[in-house]
Protein backbone atom coordinates (compact mmCIF):
# COMPACT_ATOMS: atom_id res chain seq x y z
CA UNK A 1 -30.10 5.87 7.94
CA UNK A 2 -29.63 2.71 5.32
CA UNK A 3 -26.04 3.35 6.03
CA UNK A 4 -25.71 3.50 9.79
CA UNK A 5 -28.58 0.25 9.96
CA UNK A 6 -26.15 -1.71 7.73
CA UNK A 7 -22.71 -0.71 9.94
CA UNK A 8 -24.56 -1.57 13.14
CA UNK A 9 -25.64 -5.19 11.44
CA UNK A 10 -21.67 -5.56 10.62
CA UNK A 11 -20.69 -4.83 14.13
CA UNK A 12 -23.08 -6.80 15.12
CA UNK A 13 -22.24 -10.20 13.53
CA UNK A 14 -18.11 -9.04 14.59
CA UNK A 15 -19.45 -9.10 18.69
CA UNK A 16 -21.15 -12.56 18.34
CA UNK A 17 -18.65 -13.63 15.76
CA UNK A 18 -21.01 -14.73 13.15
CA UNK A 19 -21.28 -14.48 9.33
CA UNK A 20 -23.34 -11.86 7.79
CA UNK A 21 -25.74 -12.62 5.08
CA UNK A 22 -24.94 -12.21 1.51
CA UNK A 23 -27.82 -9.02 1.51
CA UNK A 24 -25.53 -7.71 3.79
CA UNK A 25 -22.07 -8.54 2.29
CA UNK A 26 -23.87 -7.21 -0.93
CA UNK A 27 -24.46 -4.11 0.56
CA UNK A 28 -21.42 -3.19 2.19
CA UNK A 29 -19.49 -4.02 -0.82
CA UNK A 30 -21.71 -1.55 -2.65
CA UNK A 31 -20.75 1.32 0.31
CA UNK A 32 -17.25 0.76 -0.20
CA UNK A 33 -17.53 1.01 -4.10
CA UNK A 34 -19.03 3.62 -3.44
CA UNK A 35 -16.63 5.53 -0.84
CA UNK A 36 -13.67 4.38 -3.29
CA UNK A 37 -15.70 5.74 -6.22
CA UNK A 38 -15.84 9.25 -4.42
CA UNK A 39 -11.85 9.26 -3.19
CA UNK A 40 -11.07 8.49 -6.98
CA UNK A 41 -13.09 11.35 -7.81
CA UNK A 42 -11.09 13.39 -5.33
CA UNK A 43 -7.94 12.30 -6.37
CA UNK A 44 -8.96 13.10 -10.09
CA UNK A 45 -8.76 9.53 -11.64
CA UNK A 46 -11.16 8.12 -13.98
CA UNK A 47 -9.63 4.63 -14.42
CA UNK A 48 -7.60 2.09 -11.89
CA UNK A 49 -5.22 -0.74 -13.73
CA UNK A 50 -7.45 -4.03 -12.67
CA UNK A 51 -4.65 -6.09 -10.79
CA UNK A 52 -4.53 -9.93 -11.61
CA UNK A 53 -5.98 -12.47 -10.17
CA UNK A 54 -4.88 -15.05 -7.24
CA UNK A 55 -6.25 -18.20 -9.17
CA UNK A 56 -3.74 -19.47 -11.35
CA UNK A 57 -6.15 -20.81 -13.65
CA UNK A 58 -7.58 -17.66 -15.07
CA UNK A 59 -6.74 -15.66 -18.00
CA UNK A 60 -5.43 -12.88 -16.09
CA UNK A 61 -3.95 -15.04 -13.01
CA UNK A 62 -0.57 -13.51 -10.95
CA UNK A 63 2.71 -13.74 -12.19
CA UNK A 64 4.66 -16.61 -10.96
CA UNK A 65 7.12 -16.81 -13.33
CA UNK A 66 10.69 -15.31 -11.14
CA UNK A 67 11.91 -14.14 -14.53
CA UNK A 68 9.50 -11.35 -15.04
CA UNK A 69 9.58 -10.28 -11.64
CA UNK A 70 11.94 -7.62 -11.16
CA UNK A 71 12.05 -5.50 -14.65
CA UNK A 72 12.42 -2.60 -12.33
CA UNK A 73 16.31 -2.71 -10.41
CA UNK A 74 15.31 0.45 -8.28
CA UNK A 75 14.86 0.17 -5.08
CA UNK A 76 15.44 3.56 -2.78
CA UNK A 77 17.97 3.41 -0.31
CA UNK A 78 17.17 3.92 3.23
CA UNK A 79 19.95 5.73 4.24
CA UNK A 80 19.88 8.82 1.19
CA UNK A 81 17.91 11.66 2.67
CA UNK A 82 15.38 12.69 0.46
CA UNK A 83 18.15 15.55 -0.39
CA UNK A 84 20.43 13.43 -1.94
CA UNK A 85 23.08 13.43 1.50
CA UNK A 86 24.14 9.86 2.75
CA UNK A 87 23.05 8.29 5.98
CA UNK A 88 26.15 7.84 8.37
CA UNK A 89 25.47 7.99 11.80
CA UNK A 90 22.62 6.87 13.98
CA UNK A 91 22.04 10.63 14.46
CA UNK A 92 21.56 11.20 10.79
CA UNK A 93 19.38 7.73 11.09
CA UNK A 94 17.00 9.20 13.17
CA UNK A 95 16.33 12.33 11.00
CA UNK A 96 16.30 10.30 7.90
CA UNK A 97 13.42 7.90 10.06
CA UNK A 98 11.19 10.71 10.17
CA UNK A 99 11.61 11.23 6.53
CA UNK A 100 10.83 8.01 5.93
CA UNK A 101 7.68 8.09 8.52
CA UNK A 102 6.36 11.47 6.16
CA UNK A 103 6.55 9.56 3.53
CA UNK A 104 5.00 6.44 4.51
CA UNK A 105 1.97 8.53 5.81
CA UNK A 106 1.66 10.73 3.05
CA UNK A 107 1.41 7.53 0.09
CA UNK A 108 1.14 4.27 1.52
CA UNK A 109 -0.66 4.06 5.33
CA UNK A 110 -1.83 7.71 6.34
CA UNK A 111 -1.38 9.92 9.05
CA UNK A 112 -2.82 8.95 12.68
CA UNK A 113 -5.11 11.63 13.99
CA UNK A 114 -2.60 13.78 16.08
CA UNK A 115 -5.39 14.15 18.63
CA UNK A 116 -7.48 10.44 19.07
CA UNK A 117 -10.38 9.97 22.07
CA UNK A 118 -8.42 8.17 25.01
CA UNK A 119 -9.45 4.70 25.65
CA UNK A 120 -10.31 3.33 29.25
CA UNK A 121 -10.00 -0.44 29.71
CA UNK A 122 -12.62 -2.08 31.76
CA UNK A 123 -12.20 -5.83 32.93
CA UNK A 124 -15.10 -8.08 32.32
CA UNK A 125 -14.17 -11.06 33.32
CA UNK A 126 -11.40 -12.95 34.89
CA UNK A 127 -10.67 -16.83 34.97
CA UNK A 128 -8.59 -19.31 36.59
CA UNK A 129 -8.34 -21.85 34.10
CA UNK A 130 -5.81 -24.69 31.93
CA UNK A 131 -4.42 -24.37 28.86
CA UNK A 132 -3.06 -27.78 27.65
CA UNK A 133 -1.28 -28.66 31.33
CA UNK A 134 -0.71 -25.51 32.02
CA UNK A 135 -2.51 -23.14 34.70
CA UNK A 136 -3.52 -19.77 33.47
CA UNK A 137 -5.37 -16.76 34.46
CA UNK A 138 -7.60 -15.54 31.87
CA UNK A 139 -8.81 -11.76 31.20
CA UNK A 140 -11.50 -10.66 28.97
CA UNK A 141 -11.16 -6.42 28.65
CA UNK A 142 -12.26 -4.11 26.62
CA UNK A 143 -11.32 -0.79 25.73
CA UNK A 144 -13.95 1.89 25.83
CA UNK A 145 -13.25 4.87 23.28
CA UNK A 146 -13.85 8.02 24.74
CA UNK A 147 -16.76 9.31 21.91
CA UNK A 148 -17.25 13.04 23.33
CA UNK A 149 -16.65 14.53 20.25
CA UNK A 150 -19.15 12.37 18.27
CA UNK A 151 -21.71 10.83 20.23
CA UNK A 152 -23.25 9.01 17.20
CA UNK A 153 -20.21 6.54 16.80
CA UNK A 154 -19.18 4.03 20.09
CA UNK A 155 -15.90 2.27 19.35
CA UNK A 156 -14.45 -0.29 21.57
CA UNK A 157 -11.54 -2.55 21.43
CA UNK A 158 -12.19 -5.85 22.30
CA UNK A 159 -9.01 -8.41 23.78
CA UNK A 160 -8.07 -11.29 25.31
CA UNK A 161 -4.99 -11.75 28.02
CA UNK A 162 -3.95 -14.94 29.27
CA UNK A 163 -1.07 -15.34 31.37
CA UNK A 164 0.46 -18.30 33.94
CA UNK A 165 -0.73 -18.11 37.27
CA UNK A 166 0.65 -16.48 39.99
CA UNK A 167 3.58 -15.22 37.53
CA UNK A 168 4.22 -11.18 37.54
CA UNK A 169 6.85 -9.68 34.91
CA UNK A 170 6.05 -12.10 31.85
CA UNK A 171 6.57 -11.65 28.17
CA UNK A 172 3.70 -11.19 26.11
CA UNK A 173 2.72 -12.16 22.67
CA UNK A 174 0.24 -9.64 21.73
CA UNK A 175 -1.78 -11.06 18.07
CA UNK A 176 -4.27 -10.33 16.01
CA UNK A 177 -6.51 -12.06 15.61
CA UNK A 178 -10.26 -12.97 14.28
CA UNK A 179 -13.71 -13.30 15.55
CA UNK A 180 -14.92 -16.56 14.36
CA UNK A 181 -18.32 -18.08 13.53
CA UNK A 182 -19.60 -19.39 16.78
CA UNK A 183 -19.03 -23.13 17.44
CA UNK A 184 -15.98 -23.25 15.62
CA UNK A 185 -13.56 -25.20 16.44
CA UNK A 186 -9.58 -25.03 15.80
CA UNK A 187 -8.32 -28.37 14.01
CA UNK A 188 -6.08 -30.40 16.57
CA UNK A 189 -2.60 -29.60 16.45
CA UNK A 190 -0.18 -32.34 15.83
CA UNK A 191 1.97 -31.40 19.14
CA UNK A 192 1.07 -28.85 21.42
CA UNK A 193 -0.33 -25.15 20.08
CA UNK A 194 1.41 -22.43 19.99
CA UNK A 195 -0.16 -20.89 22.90
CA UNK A 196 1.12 -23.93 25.03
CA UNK A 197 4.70 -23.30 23.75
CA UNK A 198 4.66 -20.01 24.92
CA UNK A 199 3.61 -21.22 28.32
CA UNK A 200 6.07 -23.61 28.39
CA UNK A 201 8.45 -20.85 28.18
CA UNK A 202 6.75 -19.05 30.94
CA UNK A 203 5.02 -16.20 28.78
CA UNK A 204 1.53 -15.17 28.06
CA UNK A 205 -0.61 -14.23 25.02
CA UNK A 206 -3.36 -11.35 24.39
CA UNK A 207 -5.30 -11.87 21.59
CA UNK A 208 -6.74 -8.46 20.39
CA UNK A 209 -9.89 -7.98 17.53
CA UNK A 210 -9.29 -5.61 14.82
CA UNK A 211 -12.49 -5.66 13.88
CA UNK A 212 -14.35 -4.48 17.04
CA UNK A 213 -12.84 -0.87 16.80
CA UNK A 214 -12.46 -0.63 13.06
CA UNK A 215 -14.38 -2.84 10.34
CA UNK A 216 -12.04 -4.64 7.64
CA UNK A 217 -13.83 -3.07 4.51
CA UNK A 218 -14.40 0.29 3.29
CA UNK A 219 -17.85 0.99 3.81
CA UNK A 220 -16.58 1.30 7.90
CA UNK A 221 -14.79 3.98 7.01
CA UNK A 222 -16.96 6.62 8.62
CA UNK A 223 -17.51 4.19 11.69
CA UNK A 224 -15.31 2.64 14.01
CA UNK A 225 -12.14 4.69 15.11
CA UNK A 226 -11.54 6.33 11.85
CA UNK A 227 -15.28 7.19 11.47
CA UNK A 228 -15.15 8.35 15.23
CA UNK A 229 -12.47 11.11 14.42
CA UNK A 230 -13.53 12.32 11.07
CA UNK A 231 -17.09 12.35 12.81
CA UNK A 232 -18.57 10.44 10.80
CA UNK A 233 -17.16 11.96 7.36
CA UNK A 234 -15.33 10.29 4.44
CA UNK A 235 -11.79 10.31 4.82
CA UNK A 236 -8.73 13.13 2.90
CA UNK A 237 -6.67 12.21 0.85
CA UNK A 238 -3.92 11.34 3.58
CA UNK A 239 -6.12 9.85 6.29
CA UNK A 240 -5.14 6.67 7.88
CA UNK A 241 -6.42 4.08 6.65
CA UNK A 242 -7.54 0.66 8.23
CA UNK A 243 -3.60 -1.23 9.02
CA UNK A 244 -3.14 2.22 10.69
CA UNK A 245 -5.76 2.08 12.96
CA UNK A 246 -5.26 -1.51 13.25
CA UNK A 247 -2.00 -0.63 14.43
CA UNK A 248 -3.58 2.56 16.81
CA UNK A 249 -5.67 -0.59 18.52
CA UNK A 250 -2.41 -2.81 19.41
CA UNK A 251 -1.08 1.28 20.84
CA UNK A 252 -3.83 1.32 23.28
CA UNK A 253 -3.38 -2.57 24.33
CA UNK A 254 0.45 -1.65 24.82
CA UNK A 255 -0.61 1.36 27.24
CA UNK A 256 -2.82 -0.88 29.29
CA UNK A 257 0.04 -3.81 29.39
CA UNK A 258 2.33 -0.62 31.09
CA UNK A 259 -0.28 -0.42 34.03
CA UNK A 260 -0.49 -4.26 35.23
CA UNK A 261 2.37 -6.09 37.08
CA UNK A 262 1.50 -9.70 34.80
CA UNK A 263 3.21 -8.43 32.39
CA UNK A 264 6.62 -6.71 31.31
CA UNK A 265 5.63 -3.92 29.33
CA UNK A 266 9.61 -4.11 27.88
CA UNK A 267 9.00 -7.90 26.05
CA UNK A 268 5.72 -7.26 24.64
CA UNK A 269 5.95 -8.93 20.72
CA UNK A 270 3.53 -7.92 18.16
CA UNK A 271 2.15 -11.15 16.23
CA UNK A 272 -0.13 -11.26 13.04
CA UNK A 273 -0.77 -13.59 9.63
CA UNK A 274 -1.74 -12.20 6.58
CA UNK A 275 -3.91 -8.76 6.18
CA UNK A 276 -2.99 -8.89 10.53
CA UNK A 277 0.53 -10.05 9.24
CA UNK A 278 0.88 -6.04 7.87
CA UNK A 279 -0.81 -4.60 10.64
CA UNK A 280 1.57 -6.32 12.47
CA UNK A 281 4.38 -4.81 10.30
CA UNK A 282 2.65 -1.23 10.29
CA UNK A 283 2.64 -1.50 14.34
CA UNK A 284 6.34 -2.61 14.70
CA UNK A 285 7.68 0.10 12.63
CA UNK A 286 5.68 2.96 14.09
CA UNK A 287 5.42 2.14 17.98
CA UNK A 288 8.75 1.85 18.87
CA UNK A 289 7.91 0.18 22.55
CA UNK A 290 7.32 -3.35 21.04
CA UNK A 291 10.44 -5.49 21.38
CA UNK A 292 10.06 -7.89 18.42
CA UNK A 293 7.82 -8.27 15.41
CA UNK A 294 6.50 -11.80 14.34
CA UNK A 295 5.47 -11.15 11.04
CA UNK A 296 3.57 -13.83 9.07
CA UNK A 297 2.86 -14.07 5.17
CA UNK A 298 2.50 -10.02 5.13
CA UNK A 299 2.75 -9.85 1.48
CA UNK A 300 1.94 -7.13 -0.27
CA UNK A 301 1.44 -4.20 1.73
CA UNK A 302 2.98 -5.52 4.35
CA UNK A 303 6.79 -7.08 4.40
CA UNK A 304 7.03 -7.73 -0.03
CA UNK A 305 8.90 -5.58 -2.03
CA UNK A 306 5.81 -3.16 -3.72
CA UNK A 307 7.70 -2.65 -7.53
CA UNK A 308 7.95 -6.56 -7.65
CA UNK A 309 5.74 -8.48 -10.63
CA UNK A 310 4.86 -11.47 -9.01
CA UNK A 311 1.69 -12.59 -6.71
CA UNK A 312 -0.91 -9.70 -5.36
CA UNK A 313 0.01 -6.01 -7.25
CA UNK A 314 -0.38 -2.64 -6.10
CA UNK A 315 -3.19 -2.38 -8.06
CA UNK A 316 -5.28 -5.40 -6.10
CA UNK A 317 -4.16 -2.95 -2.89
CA UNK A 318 -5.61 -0.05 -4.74
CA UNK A 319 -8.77 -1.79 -5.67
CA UNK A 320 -12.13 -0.93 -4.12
CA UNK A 321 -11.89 -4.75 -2.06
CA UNK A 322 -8.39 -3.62 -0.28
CA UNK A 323 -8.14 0.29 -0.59
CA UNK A 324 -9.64 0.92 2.91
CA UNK A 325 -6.32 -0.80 4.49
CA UNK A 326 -4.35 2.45 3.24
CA UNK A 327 -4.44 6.02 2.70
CA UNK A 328 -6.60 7.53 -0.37
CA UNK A 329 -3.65 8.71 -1.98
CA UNK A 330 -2.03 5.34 -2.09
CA UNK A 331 -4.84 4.88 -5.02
CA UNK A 332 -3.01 6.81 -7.81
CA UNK A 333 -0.18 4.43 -7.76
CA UNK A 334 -2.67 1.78 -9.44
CA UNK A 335 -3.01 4.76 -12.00
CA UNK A 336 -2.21 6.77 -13.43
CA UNK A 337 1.25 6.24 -11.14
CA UNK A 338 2.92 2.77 -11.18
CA UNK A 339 4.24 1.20 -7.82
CA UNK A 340 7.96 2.01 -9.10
CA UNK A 341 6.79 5.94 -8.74
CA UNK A 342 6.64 5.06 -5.05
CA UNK A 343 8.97 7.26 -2.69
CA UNK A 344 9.25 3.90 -0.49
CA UNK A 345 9.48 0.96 -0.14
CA UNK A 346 9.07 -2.35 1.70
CA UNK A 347 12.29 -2.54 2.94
CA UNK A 348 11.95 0.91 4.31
CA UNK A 349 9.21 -0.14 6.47
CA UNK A 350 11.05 -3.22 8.16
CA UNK A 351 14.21 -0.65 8.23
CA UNK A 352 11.52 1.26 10.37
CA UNK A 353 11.85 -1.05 13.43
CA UNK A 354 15.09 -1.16 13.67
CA UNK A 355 17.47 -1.87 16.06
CA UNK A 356 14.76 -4.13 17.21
CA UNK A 357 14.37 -7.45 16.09
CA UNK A 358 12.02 -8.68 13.39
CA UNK A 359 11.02 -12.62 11.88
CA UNK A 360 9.37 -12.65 8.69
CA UNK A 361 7.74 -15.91 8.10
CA UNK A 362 5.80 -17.05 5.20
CA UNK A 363 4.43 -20.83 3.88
CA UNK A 364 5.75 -23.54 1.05
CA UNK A 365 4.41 -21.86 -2.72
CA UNK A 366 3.30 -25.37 -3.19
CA UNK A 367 1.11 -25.13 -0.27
CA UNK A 368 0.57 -21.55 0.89
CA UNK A 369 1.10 -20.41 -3.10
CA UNK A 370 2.85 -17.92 -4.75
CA UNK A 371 0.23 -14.81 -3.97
CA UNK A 372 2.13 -13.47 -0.85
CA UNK A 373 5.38 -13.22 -2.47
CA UNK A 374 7.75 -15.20 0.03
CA UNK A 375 10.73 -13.90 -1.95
CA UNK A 376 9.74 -10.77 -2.03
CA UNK A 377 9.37 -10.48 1.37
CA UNK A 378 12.82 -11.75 1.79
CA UNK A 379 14.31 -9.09 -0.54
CA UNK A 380 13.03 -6.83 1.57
CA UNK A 381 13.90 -8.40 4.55
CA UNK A 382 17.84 -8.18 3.29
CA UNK A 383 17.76 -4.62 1.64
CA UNK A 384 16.99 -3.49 5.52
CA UNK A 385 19.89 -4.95 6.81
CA UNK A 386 22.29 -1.84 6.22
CA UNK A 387 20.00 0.26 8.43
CA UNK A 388 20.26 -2.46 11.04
CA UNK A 389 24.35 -2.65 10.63
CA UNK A 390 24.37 1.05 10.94
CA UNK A 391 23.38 0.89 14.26
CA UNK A 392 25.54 -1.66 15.81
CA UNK A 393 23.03 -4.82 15.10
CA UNK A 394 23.13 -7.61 12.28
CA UNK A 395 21.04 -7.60 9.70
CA UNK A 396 19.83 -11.20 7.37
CA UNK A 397 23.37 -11.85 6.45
CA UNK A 398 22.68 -13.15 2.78
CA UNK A 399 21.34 -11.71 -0.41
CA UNK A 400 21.04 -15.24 -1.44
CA UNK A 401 17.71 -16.78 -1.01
CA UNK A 402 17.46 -20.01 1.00
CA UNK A 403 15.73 -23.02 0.45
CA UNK A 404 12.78 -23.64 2.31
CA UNK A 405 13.18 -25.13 5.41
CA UNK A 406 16.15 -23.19 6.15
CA UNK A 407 16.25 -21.15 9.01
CA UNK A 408 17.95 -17.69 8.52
CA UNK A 409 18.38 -16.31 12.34
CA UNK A 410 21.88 -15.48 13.48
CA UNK A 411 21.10 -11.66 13.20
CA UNK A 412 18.39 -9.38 14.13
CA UNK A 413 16.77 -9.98 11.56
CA UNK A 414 15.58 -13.12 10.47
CA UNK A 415 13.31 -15.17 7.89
CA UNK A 416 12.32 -18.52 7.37
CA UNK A 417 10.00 -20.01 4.96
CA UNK A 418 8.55 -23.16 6.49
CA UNK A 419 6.98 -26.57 4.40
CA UNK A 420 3.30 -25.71 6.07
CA UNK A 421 0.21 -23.22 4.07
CA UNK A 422 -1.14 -19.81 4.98
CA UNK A 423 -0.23 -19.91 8.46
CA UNK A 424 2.39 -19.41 11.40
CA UNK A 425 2.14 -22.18 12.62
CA UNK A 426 5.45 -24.57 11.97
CA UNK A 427 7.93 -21.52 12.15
CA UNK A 428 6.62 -20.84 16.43
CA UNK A 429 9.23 -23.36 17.66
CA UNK A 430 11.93 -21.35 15.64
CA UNK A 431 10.32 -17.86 16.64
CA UNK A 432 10.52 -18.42 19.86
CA UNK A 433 13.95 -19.72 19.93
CA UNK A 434 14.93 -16.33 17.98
CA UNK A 435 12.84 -14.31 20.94
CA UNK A 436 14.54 -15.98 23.81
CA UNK A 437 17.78 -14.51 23.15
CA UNK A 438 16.29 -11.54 23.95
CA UNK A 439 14.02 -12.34 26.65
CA UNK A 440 16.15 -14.33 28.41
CA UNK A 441 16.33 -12.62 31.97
């Protein structure tokens, strides 16, 4: 009873988007000690490797140093089958996907439910409003989880869709994004937002909630969509975890985009910073209906090469703050495994999406810092390029790694690292110049 009081005070404070006290943020911290406690126990571990810290300042603070990043020179190559056999063909490239999927499920992100509740989406509100100079019509839905199978547990998905007036057919950037404390207010942009460029082009914007159909900790683990399923038990070992169901959310906003004539269902992009930045990542490679993936500051767990010392560590990922964003058995690779006894990699995951296109973005170290990894995530960014080249596309072009500022976009792929902190925000004007060429009609 404790436990359900304290999940319905957490979804609570997510629907009004408030904070929740520190006896609550106590509390739920304890549940998912607790829940990681037990799926240690499963997994027979008795000890995790603490991961370092983010502040540079402490004892035990990140590496940051590029020459003790990379004592491992392993990566696995996308296109070996798991038997040894090269990758040649797209043919071959689709059976060797499916490896990689397996994988990927199995370790890192879990399976999705083969069976999940359908979701209905129900309009709430519609608006005829501006946006900067720029006439819009706003829709406030939300997805209702079908909950027949467990009564106990309501899920729904909350989102956002704003599109230009009396426009049918547009391109969409779907993000996600956060519920935040109420009467906050977004500091003013030095030229216009990013949802005005994307008007200015013509397109629209949903903005879709994580949060409202699966809470970002582990104690939500046996609510919200996951909980819903597993009817209210804790997860196996190779349940999905959180970025998976994450990604199951931006599925279900993708279905209802293929039912409404606003937008075009076939230029739909799939947006997100940070912890959203993987989900982002997670959702490009496994739905292959979105066109393009804007991927910000992913990091580890998202777009950063895993077996890389430097900035956040497996074992941070594995620790009972982060755990519930992947499978259980992803745990063991914080001990008594090591991130270099990984079957995948990062790369893998980006070679996921392909042929479609993907921008990795990520901030200054000076500004941002050096936790997310920026080159990292541009190693992996160029160690997908074969799979890309394989099937008639171009991949980053360059092993080399470019100095910030400079815009790497002639191929398919394509990264930039902009002057600007943990945000998006400065590299918009070159994403969308990279989308255009392929949403030009």
């Amino acid at each position: 009873m404790k436990y359900a009081v304290l999940l319905l005070l957490l979804i609570g404070f997510n629907r009004v988007s408030a904070q929740p006290s520190d006896r609550v943020r106590d509390s739920l911290r304890d549940l998912s000690r607790k829940d990681h406690r037990l799926m240690m126990d499963r997994l027979g571990i008795t000890e995790l490797r603490p991961g370092p810290s983010g502040n540079p300042e402490a004892p035990n603070a990140a590496n940051r140093d590029e020459s003790k990043a990379s004592p491992c020179t392993f990566l696995p190559d996308p296109l070996v089958f798991d038997n040894g056999g090269g990758v040649k063909t797209s043919q071959q490239w689709q059976l060797r996907r499916k490896e990689l999927i397996d994988l990927f499920d199995s370790e890192i992100y879990g399976k999705t439910p083969e069976t999940v509740p359908a979701v209905s989406w129900q309009v709430l509100e519609e608006t005829d409003t501006t946006v900067g100079t720029y006439d819009v019509h706003v829709t406030q839905l939300r997805g209702e989880v079908d909950n027949t199978i467990y009564p106990d547990i309501d899920v729904t998905i909350d989102m956002e869709l704003t599109v230009p007036s009396d426009t049918m057919l547009v391109p969409l950037i779907l993000q996600f994004t956060w519920n935040l404390p109420a009467g906050w207010r977004r500091p003013p942009a030095d030229g216009p937002t990013w949802e005005e460029q994307l008007l200015k082009q013509g397109w629209g914007f949903a903005k879709i909630y994580p949060t409202s159909y699966q809470a970002d900790n582990g104690a939500g683990l046996t609510q919200g969509i996951i909980g819903l399923v597993n009817k209210g038990q804790p997860r196996k070992m190779d349940d999905w975890g959180t970025l998976k169901a994450w990604a199951w959310g931006a599925g279900r906003a993708m279905d209802y985009f293929e039912t409404i004539s606003a937008v075009d269902a076939d230029r739909v992009v799939i947006e997100g910073l940070s912890r959203y930045g993987k989900a982002a990542i997670v959702t490009m490679a496994y739905d292959q209906r979105f066109a393009i993936g804007f991927i910000g500051s992913s990091g580890a767990g998202g777009t950063k090469i895993f077996r890389r010392i430097y900035g956040e560590q497996v074992e941070n990922l594995a620790s009972a703050g982060e755990y519930h964003w992947f499978a259980p058995n992803f745990i063991k690779y914080a001990g008594p495994l090591t991130p270099n006894d990984l079957p995948v990699d990062a790369h893998e995951l980006i070679a996921l999406c392909a042929p479609r296109p993907v921008f990795i973005s990520s901030g200054s170290p000076d500004v941002e810092g050096h936790w997310i990894d920026a080159r990292g995530m541009f190693l992996a960014t160029a160690h997908a390029s074969p799979v890309y080249e394989l099937l008639g596309k171009t991949g980053l072009g360059t092993m080399k790694y470019p100095p910030e500022g400079a815009a790497l976009m002639s191929g398919d792929l394509a990264f930039r690292q902009h002057e600007g902190g943990h945000t998006v925000g400065p590299n918009w004007p070159y994403f969308i110049e990279f989308a255009m060429r392929y949403f030009e009609p």
